[in-house]
C-alpha atoms as a PDB file:
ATOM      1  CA  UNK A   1     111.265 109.044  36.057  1.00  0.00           C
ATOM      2  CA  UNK A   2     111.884 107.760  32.580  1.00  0.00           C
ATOM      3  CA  UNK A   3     115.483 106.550  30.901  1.00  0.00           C
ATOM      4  CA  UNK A   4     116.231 107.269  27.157  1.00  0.00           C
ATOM      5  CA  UNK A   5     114.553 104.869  24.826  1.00  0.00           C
ATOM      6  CA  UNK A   6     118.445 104.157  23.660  1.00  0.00           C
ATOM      7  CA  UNK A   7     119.316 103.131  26.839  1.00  0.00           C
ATOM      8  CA  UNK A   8     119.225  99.620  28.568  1.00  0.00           C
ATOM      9  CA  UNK A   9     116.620 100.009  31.805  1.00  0.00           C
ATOM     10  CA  UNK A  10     118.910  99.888  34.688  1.00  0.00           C
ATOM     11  CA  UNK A  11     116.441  98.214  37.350  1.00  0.00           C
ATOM     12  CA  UNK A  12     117.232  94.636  37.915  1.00  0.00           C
ATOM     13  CA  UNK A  13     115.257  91.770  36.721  1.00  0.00           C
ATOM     14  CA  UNK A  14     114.294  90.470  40.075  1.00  0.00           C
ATOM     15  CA  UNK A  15     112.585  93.354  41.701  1.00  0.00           C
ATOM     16  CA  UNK A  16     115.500  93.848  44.532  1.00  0.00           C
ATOM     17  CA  UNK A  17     114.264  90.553  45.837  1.00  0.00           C
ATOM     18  CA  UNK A  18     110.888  91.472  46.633  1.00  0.00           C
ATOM     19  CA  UNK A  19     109.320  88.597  44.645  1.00  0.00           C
ATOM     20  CA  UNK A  20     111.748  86.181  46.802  1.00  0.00           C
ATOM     21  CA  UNK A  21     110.433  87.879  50.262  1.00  0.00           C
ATOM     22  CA  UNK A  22     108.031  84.756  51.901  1.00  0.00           C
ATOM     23  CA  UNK A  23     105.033  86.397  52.610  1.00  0.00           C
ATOM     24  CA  UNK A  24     104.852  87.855  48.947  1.00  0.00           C
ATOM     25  CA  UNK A  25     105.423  84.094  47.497  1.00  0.00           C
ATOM     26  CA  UNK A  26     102.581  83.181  49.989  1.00  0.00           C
ATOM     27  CA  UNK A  27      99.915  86.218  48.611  1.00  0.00           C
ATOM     28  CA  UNK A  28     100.984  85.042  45.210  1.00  0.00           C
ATOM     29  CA  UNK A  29     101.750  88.796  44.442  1.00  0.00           C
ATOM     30  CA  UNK A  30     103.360  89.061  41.104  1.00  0.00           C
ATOM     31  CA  UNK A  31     105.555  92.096  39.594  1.00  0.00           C
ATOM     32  CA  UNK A  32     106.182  93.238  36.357  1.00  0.00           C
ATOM     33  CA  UNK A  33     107.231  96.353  34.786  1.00  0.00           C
ATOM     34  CA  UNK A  34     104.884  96.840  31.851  1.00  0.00           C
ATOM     35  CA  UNK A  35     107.987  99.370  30.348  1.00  0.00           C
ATOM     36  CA  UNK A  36     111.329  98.938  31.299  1.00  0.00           C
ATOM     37  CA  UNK A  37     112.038 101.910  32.498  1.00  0.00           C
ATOM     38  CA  UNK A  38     108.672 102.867  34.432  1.00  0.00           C
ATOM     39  CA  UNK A  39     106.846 102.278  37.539  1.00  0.00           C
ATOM     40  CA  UNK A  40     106.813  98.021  38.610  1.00  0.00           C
ATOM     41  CA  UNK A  41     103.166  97.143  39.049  1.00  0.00           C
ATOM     42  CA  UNK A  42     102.553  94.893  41.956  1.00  0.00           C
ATOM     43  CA  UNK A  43      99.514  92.628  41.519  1.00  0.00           C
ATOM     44  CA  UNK A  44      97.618  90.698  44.260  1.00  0.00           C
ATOM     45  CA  UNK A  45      95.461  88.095  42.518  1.00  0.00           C
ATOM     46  CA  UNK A  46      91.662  87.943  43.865  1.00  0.00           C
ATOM     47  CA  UNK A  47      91.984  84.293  44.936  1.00  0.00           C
ATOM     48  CA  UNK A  48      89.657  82.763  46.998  1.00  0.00           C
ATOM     49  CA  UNK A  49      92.924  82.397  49.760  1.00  0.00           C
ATOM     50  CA  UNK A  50      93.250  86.234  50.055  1.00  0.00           C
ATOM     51  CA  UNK A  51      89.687  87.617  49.260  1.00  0.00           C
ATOM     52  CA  UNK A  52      87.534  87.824  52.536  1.00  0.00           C
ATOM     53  CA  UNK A  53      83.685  87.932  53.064  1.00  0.00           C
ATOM     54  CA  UNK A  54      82.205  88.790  49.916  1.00  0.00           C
ATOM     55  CA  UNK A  55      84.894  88.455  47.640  1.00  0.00           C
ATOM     56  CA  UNK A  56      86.641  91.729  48.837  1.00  0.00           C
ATOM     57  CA  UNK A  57      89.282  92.205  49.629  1.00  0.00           C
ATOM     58  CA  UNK A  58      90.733  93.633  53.259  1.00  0.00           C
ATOM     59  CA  UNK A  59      92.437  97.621  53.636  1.00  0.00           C
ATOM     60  CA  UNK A  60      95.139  95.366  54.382  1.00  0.00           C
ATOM     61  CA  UNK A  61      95.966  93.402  51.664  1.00  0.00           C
ATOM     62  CA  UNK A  62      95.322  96.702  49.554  1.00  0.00           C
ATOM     63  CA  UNK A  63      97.848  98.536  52.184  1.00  0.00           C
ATOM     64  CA  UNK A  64     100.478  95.688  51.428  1.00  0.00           C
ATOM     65  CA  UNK A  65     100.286  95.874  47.681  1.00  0.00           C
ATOM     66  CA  UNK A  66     100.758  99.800  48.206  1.00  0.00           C
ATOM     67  CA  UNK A  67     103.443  99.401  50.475  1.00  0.00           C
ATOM     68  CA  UNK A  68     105.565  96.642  48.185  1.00  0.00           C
ATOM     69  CA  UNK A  69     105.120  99.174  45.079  1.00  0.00           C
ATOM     70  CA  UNK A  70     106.131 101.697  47.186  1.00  0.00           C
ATOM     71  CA  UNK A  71     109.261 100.145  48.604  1.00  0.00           C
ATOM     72  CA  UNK A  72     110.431  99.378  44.844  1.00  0.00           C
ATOM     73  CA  UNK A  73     110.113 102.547  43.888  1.00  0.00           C
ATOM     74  CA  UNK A  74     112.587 103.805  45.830  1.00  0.00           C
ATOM     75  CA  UNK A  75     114.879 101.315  44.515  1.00  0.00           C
ATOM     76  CA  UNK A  76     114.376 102.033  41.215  1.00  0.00           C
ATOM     77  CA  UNK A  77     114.966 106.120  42.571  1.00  0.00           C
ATOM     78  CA  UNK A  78     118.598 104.519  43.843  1.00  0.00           C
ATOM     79  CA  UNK A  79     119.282 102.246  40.994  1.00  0.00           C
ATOM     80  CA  UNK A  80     118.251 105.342  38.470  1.00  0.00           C
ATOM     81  CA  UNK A  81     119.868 107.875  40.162  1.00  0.00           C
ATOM     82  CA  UNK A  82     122.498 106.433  42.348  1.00  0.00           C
ATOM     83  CA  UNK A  83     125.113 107.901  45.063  1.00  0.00           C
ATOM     84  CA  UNK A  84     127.420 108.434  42.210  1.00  0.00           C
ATOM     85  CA  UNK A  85     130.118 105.759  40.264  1.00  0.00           C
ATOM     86  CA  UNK A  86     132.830 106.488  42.968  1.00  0.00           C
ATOM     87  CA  UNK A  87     131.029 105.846  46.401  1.00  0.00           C
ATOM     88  CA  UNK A  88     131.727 102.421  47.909  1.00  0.00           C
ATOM     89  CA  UNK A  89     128.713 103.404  50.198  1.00  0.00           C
ATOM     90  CA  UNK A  90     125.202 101.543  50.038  1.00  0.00           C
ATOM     91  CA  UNK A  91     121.646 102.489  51.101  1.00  0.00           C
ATOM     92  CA  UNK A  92     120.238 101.576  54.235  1.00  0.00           C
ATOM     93  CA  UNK A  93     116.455 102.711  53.624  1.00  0.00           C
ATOM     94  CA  UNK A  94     113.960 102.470  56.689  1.00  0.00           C
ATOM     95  CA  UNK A  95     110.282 103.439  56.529  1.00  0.00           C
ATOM     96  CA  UNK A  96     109.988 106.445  58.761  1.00  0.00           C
ATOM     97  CA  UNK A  97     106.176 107.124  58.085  1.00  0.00           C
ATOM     98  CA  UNK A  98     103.128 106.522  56.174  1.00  0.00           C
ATOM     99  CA  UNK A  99      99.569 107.219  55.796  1.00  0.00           C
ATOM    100  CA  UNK A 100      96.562 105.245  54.598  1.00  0.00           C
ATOM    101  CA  UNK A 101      93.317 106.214  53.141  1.00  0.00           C
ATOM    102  CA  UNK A 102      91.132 103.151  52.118  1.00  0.00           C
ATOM    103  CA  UNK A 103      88.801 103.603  48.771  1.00  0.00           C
ATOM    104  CA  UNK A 104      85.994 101.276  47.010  1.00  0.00           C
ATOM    105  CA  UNK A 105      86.101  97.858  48.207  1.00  0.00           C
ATOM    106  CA  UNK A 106      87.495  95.730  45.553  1.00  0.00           C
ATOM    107  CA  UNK A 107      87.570  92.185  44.748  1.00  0.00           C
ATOM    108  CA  UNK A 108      89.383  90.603  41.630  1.00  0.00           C
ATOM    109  CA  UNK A 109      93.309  91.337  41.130  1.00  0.00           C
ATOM    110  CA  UNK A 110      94.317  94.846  43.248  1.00  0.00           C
ATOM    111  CA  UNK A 111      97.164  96.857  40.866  1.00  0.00           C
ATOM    112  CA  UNK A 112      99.865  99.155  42.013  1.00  0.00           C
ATOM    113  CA  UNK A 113     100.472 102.907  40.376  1.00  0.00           C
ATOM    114  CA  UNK A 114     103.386 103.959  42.471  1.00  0.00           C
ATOM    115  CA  UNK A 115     105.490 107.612  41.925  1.00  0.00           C
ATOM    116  CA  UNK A 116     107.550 109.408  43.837  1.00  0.00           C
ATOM    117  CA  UNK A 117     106.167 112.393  45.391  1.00  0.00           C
ATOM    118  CA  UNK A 118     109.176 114.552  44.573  1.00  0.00           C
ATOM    119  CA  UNK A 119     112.024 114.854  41.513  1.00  0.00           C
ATOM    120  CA  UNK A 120     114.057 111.773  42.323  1.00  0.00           C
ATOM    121  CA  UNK A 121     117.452 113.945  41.384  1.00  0.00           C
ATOM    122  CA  UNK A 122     116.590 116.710  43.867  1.00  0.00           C
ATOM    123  CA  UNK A 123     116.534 113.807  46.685  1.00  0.00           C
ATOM    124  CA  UNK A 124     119.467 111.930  45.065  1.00  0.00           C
ATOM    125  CA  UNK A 125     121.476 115.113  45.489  1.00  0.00           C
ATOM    126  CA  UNK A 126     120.815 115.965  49.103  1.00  0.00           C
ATOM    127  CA  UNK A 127     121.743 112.069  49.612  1.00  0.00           C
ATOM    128  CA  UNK A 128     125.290 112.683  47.905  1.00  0.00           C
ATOM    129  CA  UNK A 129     125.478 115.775  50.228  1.00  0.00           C
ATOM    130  CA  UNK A 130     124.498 114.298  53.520  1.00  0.00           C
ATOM    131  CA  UNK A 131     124.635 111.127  53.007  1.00  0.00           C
ATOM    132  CA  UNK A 132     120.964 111.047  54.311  1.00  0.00           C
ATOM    133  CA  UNK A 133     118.086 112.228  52.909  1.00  0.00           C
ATOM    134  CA  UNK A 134     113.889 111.646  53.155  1.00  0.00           C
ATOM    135  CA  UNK A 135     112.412 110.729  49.876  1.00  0.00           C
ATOM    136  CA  UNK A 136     108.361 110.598  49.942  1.00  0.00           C
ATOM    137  CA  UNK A 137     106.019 107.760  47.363  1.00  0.00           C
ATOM    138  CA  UNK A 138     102.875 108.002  46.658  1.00  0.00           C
ATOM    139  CA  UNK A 139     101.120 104.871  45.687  1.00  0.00           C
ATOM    140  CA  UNK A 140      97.294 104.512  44.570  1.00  0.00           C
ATOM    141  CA  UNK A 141      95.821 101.124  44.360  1.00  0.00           C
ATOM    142  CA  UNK A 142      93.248  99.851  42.052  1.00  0.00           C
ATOM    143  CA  UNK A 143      90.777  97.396  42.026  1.00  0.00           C
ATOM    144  CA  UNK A 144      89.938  95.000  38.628  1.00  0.00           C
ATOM    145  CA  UNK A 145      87.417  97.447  37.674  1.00  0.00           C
ATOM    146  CA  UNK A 146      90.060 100.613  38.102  1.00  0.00           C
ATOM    147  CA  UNK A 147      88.123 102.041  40.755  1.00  0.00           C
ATOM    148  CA  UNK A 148      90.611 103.403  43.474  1.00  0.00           C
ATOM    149  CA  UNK A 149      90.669 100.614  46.435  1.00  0.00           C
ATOM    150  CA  UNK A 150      93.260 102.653  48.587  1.00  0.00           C
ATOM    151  CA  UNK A 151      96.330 105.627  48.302  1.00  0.00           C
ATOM    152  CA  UNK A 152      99.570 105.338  50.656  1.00  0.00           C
ATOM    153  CA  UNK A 153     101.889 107.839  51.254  1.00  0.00           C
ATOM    154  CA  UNK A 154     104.873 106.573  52.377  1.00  0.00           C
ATOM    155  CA  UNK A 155     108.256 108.475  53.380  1.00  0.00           C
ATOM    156  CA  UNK A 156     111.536 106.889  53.631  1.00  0.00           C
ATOM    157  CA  UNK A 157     114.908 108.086  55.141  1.00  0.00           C
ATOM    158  CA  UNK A 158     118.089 106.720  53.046  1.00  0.00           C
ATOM    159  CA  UNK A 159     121.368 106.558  54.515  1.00  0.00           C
ATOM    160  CA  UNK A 160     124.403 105.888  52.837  1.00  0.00           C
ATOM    161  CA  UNK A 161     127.063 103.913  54.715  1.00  0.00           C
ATOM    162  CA  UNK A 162     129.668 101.393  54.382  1.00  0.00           C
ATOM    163  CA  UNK A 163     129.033  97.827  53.581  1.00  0.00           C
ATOM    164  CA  UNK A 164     130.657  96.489  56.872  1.00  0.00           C
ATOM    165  CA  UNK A 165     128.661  98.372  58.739  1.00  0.00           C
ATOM    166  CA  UNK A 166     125.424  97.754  56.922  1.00  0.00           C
ATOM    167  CA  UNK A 167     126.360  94.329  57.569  1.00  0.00           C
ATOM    168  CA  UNK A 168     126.699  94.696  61.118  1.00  0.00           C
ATOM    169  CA  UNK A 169     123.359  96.490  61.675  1.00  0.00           C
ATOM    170  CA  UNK A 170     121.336  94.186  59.529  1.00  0.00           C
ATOM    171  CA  UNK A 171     122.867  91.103  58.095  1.00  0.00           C
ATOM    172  CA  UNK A 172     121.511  88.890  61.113  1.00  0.00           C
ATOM    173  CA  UNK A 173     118.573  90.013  61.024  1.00  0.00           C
ATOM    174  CA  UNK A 174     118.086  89.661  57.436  1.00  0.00           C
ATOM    175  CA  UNK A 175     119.986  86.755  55.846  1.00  0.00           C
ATOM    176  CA  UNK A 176     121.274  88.136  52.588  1.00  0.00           C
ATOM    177  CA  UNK A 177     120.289  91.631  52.678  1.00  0.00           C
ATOM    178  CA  UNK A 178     124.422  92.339  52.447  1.00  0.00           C
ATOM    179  CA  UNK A 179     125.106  89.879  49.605  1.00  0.00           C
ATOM    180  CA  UNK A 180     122.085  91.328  47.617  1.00  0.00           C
ATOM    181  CA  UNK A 181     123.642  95.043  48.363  1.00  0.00           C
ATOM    182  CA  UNK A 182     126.943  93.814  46.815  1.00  0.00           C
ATOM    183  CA  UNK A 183     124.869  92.762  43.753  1.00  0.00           C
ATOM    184  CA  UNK A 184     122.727  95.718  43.422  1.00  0.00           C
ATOM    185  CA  UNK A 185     125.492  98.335  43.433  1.00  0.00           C
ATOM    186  CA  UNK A 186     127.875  96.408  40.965  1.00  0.00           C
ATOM    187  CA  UNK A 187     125.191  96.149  38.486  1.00  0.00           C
ATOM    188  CA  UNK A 188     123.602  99.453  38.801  1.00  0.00           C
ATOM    189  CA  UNK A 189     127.655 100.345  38.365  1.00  0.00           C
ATOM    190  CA  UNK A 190     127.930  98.382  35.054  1.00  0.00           C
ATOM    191  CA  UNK A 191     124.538  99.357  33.667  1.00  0.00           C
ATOM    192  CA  UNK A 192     125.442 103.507  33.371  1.00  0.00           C
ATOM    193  CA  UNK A 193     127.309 104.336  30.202  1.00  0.00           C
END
């Protein structure tokens, strides 16, 4: 998944709001995107607060790097791809299932190297079609000294639906999810050419 070198990135500074989520502040993950158009890396730093016996780290702090990188790369799928410039739908997207195989215990900073299992387009299309569709990520996790510390596969289901009712199913339980919808879609909207 790669945009035209002559073409702005289209994925939001801010990660969808993943770097704003509590528990991520708390881990002191960070995220970058190394190019602007590729793959975000999530990083959790080997601090002495997250490492446990023996300066490793735990399957599940190397499961929750996985399944942050994971979760942004379907975003980026969405913001690349879209539902198309005329839908006033936006994406509800709910993990349906994954699967974990641990690796190498690793201690220092774990690294993301998340991809989508599958040509984003071929999933964005059944989504304009259906207005639901599954899209799988794979997401290997490395340890400082690139030795694999865990792989997730992860599949999603996207739906597309109307803001007022994506507001009724989630925005109490998740203060700002709709607001940060709103956002999303106008600037993936203003960022195609």
């Amino acid at each position: 998944m790669s945009v035209a070198a002559d073409r702005p990135s289209p994925y939001p500074d801010d990660f969808y709001g993943f770097r704003d989520v509590p528990l991520h502040i708390h881990l002191g993950m960070r995220f970058e995107r190394p190019e602007p158009a590729e793959p975000a890396v999530v990083t959790l730093p080997g601090t002495d607060s997250v490492l446990g016996p023996g300066g490793i780290h735990s399957p599940a702090a190397v499961y929750t790097v996985a399944e942050v990188a994971s979760g942004i790369s379907v975003c980026d799928a969405l913001a690349l791809y879209g539902a198309g410039e005329d839908t006033t739908l936006v994406p509800l997207v709910l993990t349906r299932h994954t699967s974990f195989e641990p690796g190498a215990d690793a201690g220092g900073d774990l690294r993301s190297r998340a991809r989508l299992a599958e040509d984003p387009g071929a999933a964005t299309e059944r989504l304009r079609a259906a207005r639901k569709a599954s899209i799988e990520v794979e997401c290997d996790v490395l340890g400082e000294d690139e030795a694999l510390a865990g792989r997730l596969s992860a599949r999603f289901y996207l739906r597309m639906m109307s803001l007022s009712l994506l507001e009724s199913i989630a925005g109490q339980m998740v203060p700002g999810m709709a607001e940060r919808a709103r956002e999303v879609l106008g600037a993936v909207r203003a960022a195609r050419p």
